[in-house]
Protein backbone atom coordinates (compact mmCIF):
# COMPACT_ATOMS: atom_id res chain seq x y z
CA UNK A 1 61.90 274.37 135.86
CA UNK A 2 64.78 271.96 135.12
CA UNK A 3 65.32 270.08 131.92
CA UNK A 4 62.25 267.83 132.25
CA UNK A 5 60.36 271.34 130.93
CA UNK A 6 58.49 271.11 127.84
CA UNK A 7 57.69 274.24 125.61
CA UNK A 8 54.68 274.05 123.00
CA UNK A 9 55.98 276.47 120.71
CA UNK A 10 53.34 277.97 117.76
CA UNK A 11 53.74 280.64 115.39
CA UNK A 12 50.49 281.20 113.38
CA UNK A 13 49.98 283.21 111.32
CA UNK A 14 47.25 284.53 108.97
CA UNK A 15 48.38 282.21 106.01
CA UNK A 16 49.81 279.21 108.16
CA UNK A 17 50.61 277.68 111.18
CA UNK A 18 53.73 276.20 112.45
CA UNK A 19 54.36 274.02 116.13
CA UNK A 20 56.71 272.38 117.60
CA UNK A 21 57.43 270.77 121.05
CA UNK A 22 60.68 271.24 122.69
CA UNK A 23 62.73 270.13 125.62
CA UNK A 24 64.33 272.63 128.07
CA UNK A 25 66.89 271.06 126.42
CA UNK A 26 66.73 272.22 123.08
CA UNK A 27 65.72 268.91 121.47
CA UNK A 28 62.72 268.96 119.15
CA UNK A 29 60.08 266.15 119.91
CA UNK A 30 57.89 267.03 117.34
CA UNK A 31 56.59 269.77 114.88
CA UNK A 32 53.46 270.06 112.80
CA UNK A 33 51.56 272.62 110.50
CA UNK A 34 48.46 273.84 109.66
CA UNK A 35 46.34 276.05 108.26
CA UNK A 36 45.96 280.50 108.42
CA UNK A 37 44.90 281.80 112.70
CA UNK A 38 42.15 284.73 112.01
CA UNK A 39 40.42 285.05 114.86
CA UNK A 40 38.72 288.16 113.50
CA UNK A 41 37.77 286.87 109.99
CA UNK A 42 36.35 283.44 111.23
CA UNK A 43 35.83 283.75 114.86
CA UNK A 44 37.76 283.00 117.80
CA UNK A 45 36.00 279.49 118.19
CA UNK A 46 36.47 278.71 114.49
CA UNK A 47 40.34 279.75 114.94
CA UNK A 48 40.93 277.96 118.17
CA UNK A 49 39.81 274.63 116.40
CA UNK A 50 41.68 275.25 113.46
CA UNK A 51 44.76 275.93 115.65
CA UNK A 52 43.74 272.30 117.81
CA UNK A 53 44.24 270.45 114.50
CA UNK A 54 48.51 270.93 114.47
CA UNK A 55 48.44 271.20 118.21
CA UNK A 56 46.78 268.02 118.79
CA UNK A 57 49.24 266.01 116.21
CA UNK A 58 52.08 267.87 117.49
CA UNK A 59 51.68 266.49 120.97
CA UNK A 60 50.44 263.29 120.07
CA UNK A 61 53.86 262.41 117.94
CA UNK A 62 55.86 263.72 120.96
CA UNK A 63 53.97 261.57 123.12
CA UNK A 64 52.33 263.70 125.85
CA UNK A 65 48.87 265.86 126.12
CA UNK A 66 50.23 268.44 127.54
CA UNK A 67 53.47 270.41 128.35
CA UNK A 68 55.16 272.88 131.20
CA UNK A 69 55.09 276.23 128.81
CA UNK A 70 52.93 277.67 125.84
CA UNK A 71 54.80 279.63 123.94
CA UNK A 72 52.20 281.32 121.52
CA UNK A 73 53.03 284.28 118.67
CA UNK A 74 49.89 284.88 116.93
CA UNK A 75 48.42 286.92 114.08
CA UNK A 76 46.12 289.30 115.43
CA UNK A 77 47.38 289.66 119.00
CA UNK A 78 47.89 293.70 118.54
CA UNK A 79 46.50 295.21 121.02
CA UNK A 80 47.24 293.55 125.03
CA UNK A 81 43.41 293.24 125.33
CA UNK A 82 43.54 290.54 122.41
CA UNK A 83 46.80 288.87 123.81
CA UNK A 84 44.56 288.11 127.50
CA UNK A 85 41.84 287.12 124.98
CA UNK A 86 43.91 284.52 122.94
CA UNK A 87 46.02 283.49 126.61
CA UNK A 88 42.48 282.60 127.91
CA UNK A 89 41.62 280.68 124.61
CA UNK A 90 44.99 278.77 125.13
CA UNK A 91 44.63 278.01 128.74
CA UNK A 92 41.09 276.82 128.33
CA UNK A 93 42.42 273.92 125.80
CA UNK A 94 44.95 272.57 128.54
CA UNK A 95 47.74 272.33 126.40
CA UNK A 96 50.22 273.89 129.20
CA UNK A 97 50.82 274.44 132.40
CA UNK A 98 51.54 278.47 131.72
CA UNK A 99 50.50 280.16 128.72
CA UNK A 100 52.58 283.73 127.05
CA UNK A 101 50.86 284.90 124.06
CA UNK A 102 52.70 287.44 121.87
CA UNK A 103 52.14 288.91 118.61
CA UNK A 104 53.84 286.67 115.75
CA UNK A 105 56.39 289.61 114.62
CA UNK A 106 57.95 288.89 117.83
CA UNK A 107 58.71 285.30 116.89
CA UNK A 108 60.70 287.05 114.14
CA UNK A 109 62.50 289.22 116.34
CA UNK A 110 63.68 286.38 118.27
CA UNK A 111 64.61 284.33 115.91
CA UNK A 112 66.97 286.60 114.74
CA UNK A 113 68.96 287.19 117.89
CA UNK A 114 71.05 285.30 120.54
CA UNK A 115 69.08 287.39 123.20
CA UNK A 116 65.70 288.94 123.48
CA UNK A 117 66.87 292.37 122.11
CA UNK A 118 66.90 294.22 119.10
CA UNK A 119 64.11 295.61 116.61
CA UNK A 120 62.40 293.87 113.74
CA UNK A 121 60.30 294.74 111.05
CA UNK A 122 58.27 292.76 109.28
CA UNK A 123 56.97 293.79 105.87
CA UNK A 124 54.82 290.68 104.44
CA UNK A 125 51.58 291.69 103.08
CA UNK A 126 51.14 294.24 105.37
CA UNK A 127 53.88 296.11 107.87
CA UNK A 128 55.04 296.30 111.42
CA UNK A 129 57.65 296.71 113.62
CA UNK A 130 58.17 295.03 117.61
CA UNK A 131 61.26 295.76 119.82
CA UNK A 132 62.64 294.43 123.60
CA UNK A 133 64.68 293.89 125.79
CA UNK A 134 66.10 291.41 127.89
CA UNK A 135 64.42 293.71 131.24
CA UNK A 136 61.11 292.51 129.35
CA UNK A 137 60.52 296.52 128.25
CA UNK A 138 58.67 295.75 124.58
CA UNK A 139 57.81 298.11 121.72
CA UNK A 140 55.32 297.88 119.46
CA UNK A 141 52.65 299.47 116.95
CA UNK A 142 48.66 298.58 116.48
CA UNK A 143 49.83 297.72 112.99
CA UNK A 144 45.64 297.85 111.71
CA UNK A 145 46.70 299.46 108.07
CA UNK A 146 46.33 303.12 107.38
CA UNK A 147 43.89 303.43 110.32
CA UNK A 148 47.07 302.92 112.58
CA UNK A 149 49.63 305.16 110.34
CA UNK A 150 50.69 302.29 108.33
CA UNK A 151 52.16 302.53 104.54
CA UNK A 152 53.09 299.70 102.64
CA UNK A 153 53.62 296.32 103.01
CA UNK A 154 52.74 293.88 100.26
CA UNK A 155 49.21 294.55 99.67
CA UNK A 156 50.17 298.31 100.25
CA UNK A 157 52.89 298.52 97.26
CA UNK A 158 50.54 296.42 95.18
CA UNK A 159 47.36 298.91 95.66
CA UNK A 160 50.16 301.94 95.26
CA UNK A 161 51.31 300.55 92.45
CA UNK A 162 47.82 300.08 90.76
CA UNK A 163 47.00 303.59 91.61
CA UNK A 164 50.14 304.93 89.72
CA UNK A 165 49.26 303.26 87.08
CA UNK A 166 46.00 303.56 86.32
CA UNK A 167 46.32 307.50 86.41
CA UNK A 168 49.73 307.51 83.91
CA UNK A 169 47.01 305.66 81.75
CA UNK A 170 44.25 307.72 82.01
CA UNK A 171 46.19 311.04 82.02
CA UNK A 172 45.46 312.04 85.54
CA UNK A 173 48.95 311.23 86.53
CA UNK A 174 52.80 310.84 85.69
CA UNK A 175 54.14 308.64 82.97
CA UNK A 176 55.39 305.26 84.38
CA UNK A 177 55.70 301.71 82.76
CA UNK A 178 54.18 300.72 85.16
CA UNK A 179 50.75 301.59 83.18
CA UNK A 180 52.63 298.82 80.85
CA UNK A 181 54.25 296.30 82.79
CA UNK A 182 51.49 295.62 85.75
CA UNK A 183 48.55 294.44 82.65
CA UNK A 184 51.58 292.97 81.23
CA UNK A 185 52.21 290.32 84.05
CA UNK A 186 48.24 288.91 83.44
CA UNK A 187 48.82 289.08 79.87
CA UNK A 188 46.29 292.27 79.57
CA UNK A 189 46.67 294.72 77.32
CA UNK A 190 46.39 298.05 79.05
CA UNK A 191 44.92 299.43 82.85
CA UNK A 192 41.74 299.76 81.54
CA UNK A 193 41.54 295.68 81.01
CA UNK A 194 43.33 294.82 83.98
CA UNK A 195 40.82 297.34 86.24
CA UNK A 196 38.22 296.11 85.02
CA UNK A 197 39.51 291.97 85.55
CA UNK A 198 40.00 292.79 88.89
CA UNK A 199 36.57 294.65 89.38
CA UNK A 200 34.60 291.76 87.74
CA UNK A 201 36.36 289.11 89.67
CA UNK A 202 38.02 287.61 86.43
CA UNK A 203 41.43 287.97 88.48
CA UNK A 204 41.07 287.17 92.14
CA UNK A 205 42.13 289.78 94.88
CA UNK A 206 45.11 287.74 96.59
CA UNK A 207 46.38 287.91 93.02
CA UNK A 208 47.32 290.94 93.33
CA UNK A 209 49.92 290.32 95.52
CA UNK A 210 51.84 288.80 92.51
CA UNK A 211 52.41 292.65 91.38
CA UNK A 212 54.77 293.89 94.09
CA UNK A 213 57.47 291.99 92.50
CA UNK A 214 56.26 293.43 89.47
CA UNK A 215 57.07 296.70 90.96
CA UNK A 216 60.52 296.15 92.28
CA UNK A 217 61.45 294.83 88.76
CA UNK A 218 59.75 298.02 87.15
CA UNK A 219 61.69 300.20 89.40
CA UNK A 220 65.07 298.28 89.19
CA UNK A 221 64.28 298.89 85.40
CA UNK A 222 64.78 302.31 86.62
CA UNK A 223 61.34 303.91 86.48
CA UNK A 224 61.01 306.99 88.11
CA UNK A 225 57.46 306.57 89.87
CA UNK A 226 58.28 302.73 90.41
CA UNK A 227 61.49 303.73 92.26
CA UNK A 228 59.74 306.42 94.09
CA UNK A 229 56.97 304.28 95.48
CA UNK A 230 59.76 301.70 96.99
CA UNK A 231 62.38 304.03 98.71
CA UNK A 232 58.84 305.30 100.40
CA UNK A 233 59.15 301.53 101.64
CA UNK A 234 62.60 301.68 102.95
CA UNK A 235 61.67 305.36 104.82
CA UNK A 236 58.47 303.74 106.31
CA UNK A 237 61.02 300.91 107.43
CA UNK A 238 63.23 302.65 108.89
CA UNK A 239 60.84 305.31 110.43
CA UNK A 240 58.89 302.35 112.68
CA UNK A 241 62.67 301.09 113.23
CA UNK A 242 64.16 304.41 114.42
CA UNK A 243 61.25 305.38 116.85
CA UNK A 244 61.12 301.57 118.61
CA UNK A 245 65.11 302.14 119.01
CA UNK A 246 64.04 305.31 120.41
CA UNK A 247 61.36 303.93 122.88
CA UNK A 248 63.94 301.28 124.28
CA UNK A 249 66.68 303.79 124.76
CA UNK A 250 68.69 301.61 122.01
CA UNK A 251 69.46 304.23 119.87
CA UNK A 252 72.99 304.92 120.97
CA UNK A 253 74.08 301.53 121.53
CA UNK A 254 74.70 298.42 119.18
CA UNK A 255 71.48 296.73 118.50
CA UNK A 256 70.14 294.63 115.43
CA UNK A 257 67.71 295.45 113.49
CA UNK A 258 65.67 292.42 111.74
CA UNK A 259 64.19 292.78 108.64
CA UNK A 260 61.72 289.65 108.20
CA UNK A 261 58.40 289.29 105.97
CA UNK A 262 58.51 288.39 102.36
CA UNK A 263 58.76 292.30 100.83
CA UNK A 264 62.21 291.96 102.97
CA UNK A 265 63.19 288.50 102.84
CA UNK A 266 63.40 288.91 99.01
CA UNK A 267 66.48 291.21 99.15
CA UNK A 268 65.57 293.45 96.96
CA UNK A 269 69.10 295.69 96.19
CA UNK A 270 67.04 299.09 96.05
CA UNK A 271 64.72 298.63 98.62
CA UNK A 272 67.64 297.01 101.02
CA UNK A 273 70.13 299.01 100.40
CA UNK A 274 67.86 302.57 101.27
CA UNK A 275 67.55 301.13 104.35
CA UNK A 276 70.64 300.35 105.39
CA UNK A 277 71.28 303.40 104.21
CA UNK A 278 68.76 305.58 106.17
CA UNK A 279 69.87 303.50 109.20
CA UNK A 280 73.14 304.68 108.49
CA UNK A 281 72.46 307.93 108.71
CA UNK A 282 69.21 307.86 111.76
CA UNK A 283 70.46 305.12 114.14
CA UNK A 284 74.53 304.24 112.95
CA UNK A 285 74.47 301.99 116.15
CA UNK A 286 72.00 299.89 114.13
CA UNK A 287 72.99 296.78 112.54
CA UNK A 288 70.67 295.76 109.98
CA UNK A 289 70.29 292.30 108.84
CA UNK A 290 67.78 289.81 107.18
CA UNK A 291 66.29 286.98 109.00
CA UNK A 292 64.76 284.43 107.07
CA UNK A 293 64.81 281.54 109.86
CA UNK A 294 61.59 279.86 110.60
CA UNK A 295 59.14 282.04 113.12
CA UNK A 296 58.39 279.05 115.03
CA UNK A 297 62.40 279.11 115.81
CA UNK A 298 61.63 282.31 117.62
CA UNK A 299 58.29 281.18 119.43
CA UNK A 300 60.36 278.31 120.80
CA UNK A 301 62.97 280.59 121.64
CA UNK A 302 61.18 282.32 123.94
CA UNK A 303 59.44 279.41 125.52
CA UNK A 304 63.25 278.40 126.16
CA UNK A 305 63.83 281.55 127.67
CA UNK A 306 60.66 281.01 129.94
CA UNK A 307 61.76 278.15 131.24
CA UNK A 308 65.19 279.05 131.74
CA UNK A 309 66.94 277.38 129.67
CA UNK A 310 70.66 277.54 128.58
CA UNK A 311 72.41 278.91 125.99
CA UNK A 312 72.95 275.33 124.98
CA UNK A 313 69.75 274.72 124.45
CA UNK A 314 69.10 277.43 122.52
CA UNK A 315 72.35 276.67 119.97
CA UNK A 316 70.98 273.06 119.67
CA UNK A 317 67.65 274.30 118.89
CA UNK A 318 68.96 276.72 116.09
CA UNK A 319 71.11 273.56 114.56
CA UNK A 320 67.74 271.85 114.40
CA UNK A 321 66.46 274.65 112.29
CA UNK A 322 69.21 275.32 110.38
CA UNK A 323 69.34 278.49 111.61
């Protein structure tokens, strides 16, 4: 397509929404964000105008309505039947000439690598795991929660971590100061107060997300049931990890593994360290490593490697993002 190719690059996900418009180059015209893309909470409609809002002041600022390539990684997109939903939304806006919708972990994948191969998993609030390679082969998981196999993931440790609790309290379970230090963090006395904050509405439900790191300090504290619930983390890591290797016939040869998402990003020594030591021991060809570039960096990534552009471009790209 030549270097006059433009790539609309978005990564949106269910909290935010990042864009950016790039040359075939590798020069960034423009970038923009908004706010959370859930199609499935607010509508499609409803989500296609909130995505129009970065979009539209994205292209403006670089000057042009519309571009060569749409390079889309989206919340949401799990299943193919979405992804020709969400293509069709994107096309219908006119924003570009071709339109490749993915699901956003893949925008973490590619981030992370000089080529479109490798494994990542993202553990944010929830979990999941995407692989390819540069043939185009992909793998992936539904990634719906515990309907889907999942375990873990933000909102997963925090709810785990509840549960623990509230039984060492009650008697139904195992000692763990975890019964002490999760009422602790809201400045409640005991499980019994902090249940019954968080049934009443006193403490709002995305609060709770504040007690996974209350967790990973608990079990670097050395609690037993603290410790237990996060090397289940690393094990569901490096379970999705080991079977998308598998599917990609990567297992035997040297491949990355990313490790995105907050849970991850964090570097937490016990939960880190498991890993890389299960992935030792399941897939030694596996290099694991922590990616904590900008998504969007990966969207536009792939919208470079759409349009054929150069390595050049890409390196250019990744100085603009510090990356």
């Amino acid at each position: 397509m030549g270097l006059t190719a433009r790539v609309l690059a978005i990564d949106a996900g269910n909290s935010k929404t990042d864009v950016a418009i790039v040359t075939a180059d590798g020069d960034v015209l423009a970038t923009a964000r908004g706010g959370g893309f859930r199609p499935p909470a607010v509508g499609l409609d409803t989500a296609m105008e909130n995505l129009a809002a970065p979009v539209t002041q994205a292209l403006t600022t670089a000057g042009t309505t519309s571009v060569t390539h749409v390079s889309a990684c989206l919340a949401n997109a799990d299943f193919p039947v979405e992804e020709d939903q969400l293509a069709a939304a994107l096309r219908a806006r006119g924003w570009g000439t071709t339109v490749t919708v993915r699901n956003d972990t893949f925008a973490i994948l590619r981030a992370g690598v000089t080529e479109p191969r490798g494994v990542a998993v993202v553990c944010g609030a929830g979990i999941n795991c995407v692989g390819m390679r540069p043939d185009g082969r992909t793998a992936r998981f539904p990634a719906l929660g515990r309907v889907s196999g999942d375990w873990g993931g933000g909102w997963g440790l925090s709810e785990e971590a509840l549960w623990h609790a509230s039984r060492a309290e009650d008697g139904r379970g195992a000692p763990t100061a975890l019964a002490d230090t999760l009422p602790a963090h809201f400045g409640l006395p005991s499980m019994y107060a902090l249940i019954e904050a968080l049934h009443l509405g006193h403490i709002p439900p995305p609060r709770r997300h504040e007690l996974t790191p209350v967790l990973f300090a608990t079990a670097a504290d050395g609690d037993t049931i603290a410790r237990a619930i996060v090397e289940r983390q690393a094990e569901e890591v490096v379970s999705m990890a080991v079977v998308a290797l598998t599917r990609l016939d990567l297992l035997t040869e040297e491949t990355p593994v990313l490790l995105g998402g907050g849970v991850l990003a964090a570097r937490h020594p016990q939960l880190n360290d498991h890993i890389a030591h299960l992935l030792t021991d399941r897939a030694p060809k596996a290099t694991p490593r922590v990616v904590t570039a900008s998504p969007v960096l990966g969207a536009a990534l792939l919208g470079l490697d759409r349009v054929g552009a150069g390595e050049g471009a890409q390196k250019r790209l990744r100085r603009h993002f510090g990356a």
